[in-house]
Protein backbone atom coordinates (compact mmCIF):
# COMPACT_ATOMS: atom_id res chain seq x y z
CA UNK A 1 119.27 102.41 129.61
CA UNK A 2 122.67 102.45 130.68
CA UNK A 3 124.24 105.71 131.91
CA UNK A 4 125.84 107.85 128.83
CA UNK A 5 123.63 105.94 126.14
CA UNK A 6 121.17 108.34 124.21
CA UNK A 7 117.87 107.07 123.38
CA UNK A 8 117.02 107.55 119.81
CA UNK A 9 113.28 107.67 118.79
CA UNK A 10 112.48 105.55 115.94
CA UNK A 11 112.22 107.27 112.59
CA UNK A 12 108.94 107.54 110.69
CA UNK A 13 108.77 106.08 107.40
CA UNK A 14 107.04 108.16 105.09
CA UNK A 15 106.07 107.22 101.61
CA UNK A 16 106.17 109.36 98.61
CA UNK A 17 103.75 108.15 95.31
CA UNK A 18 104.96 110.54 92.73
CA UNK A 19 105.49 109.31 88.85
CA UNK A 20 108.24 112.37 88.96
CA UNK A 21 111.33 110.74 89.92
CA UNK A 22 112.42 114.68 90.86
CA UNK A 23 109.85 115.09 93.00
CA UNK A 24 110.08 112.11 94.71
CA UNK A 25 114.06 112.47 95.23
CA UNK A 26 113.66 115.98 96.20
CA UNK A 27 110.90 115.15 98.86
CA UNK A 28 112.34 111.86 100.05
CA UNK A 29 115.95 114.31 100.27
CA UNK A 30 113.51 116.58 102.41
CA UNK A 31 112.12 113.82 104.26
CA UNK A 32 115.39 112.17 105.28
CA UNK A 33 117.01 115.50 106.34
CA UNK A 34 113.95 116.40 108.79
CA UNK A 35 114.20 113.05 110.37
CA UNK A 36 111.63 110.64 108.57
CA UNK A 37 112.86 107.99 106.26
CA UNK A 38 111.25 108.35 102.80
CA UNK A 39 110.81 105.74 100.72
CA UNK A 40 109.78 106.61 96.70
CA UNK A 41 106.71 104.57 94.79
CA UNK A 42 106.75 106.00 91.04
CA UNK A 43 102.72 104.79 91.02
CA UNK A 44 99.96 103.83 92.85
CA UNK A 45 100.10 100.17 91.77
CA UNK A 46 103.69 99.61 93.09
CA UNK A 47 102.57 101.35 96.70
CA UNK A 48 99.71 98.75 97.35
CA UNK A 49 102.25 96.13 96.14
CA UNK A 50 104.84 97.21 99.18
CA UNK A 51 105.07 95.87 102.35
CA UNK A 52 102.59 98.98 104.20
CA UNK A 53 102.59 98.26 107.76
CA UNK A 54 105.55 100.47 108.87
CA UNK A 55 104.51 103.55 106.83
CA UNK A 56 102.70 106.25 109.10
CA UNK A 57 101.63 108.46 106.51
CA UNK A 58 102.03 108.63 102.75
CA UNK A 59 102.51 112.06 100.49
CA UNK A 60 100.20 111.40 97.13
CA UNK A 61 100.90 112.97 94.03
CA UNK A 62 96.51 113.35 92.59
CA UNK A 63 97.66 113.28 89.17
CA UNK A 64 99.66 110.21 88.91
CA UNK A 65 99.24 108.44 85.60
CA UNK A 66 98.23 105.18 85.61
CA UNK A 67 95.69 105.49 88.95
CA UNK A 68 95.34 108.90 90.13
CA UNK A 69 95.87 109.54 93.91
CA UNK A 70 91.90 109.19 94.48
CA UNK A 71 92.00 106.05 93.49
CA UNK A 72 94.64 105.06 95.49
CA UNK A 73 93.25 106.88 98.49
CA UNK A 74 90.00 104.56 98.12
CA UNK A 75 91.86 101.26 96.99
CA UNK A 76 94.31 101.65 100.15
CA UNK A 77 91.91 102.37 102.62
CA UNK A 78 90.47 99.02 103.98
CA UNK A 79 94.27 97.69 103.47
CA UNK A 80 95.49 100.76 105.74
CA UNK A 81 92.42 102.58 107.46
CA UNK A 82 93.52 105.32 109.29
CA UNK A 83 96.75 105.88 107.27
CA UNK A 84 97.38 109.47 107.09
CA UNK A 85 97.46 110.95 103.39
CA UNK A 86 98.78 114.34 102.59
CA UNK A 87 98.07 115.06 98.82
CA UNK A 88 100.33 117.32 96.49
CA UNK A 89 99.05 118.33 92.55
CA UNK A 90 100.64 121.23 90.07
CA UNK A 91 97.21 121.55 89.08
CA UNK A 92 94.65 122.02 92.47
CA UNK A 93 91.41 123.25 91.43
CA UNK A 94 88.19 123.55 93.92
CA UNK A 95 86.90 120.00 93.22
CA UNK A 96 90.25 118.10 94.23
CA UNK A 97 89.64 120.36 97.15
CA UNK A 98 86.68 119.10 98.20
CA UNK A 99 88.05 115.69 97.47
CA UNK A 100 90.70 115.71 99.48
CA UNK A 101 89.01 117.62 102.48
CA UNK A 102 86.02 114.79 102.02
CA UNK A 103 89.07 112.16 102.64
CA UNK A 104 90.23 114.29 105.24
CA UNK A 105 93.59 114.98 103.68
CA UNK A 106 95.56 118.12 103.13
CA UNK A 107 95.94 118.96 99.57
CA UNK A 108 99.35 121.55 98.69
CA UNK A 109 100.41 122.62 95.18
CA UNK A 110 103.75 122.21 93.83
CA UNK A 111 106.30 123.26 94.09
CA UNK A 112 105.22 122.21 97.60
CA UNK A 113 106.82 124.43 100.43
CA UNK A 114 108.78 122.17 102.70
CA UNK A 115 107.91 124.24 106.35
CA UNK A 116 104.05 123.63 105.34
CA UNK A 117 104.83 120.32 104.53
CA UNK A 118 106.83 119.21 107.45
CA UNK A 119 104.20 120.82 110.08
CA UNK A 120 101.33 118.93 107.71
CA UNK A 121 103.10 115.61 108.29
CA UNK A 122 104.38 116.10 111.85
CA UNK A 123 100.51 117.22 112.94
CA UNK A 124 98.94 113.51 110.64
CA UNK A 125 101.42 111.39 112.39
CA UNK A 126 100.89 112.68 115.47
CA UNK A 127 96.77 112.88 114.84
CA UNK A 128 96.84 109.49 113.52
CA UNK A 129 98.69 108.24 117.00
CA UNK A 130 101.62 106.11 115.42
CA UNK A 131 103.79 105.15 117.89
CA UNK A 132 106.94 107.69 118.90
């Protein structure tokens, strides 16, 4: 590196699976501004269709309607083992609880609260040792 040049670590893309398109353009808003770049999947079928090697985590809506975020969870794992997931739902109950500790995944309730989010994702990236 040349004297006066900054070095700029490269952003994390983060995907959001949300059929909301609010929710995703207010998290992938959230995303961008905090440093990540977020890119938005309105289902499950059009994430496992994306090119997934440069996402380092993913933030999964569990009540998506065509394949809920459980099934995504278990259909993306042998593409993407290790990926981290953070799950979000408006309706969390004890069993999606379990679920998502079982997949070790975080599980928040919307409206989600972007601090708890951000330190959720920050900690999974850094946990699942993407590169800086």
């Amino acid at each position: 590196m040349k004297k006066g040049e900054t070095y700029l670590a490269p952003r994390h893309t983060v995907a959001v699976v949300d059929d909301d398109h609010g929710v995703r353009a207010a998290l992938c808003n959230l995303l961008d501004s905090a440093g990540y770049r977020g890119c938005a999947f309105p289902g499950g079928e059009e994430f496992l269709a994306a090119d997934l090697p440069g996402i380092a985590c993913a933030i999964v809506d569990i009540g998506l309607a065509r394949m809920d975020g459980f099934e995504l969870a278990e259909r993306l794992a042998p593409l993407r083992p290790g990926l981290p997931l953070i799950f979000i739902t408006a309706r969390g109950d004890a069993l999606q609880r379990r679920r998502s500790a079982g997949l070790g995944a975080a599980l928040l309730p919307k409206p989600v609260d972007a601090d708890t989010l951000l330190a959720l994702l920050r900690d999974a990236i850094l946990a699942s040792g993407a590169p800086d």
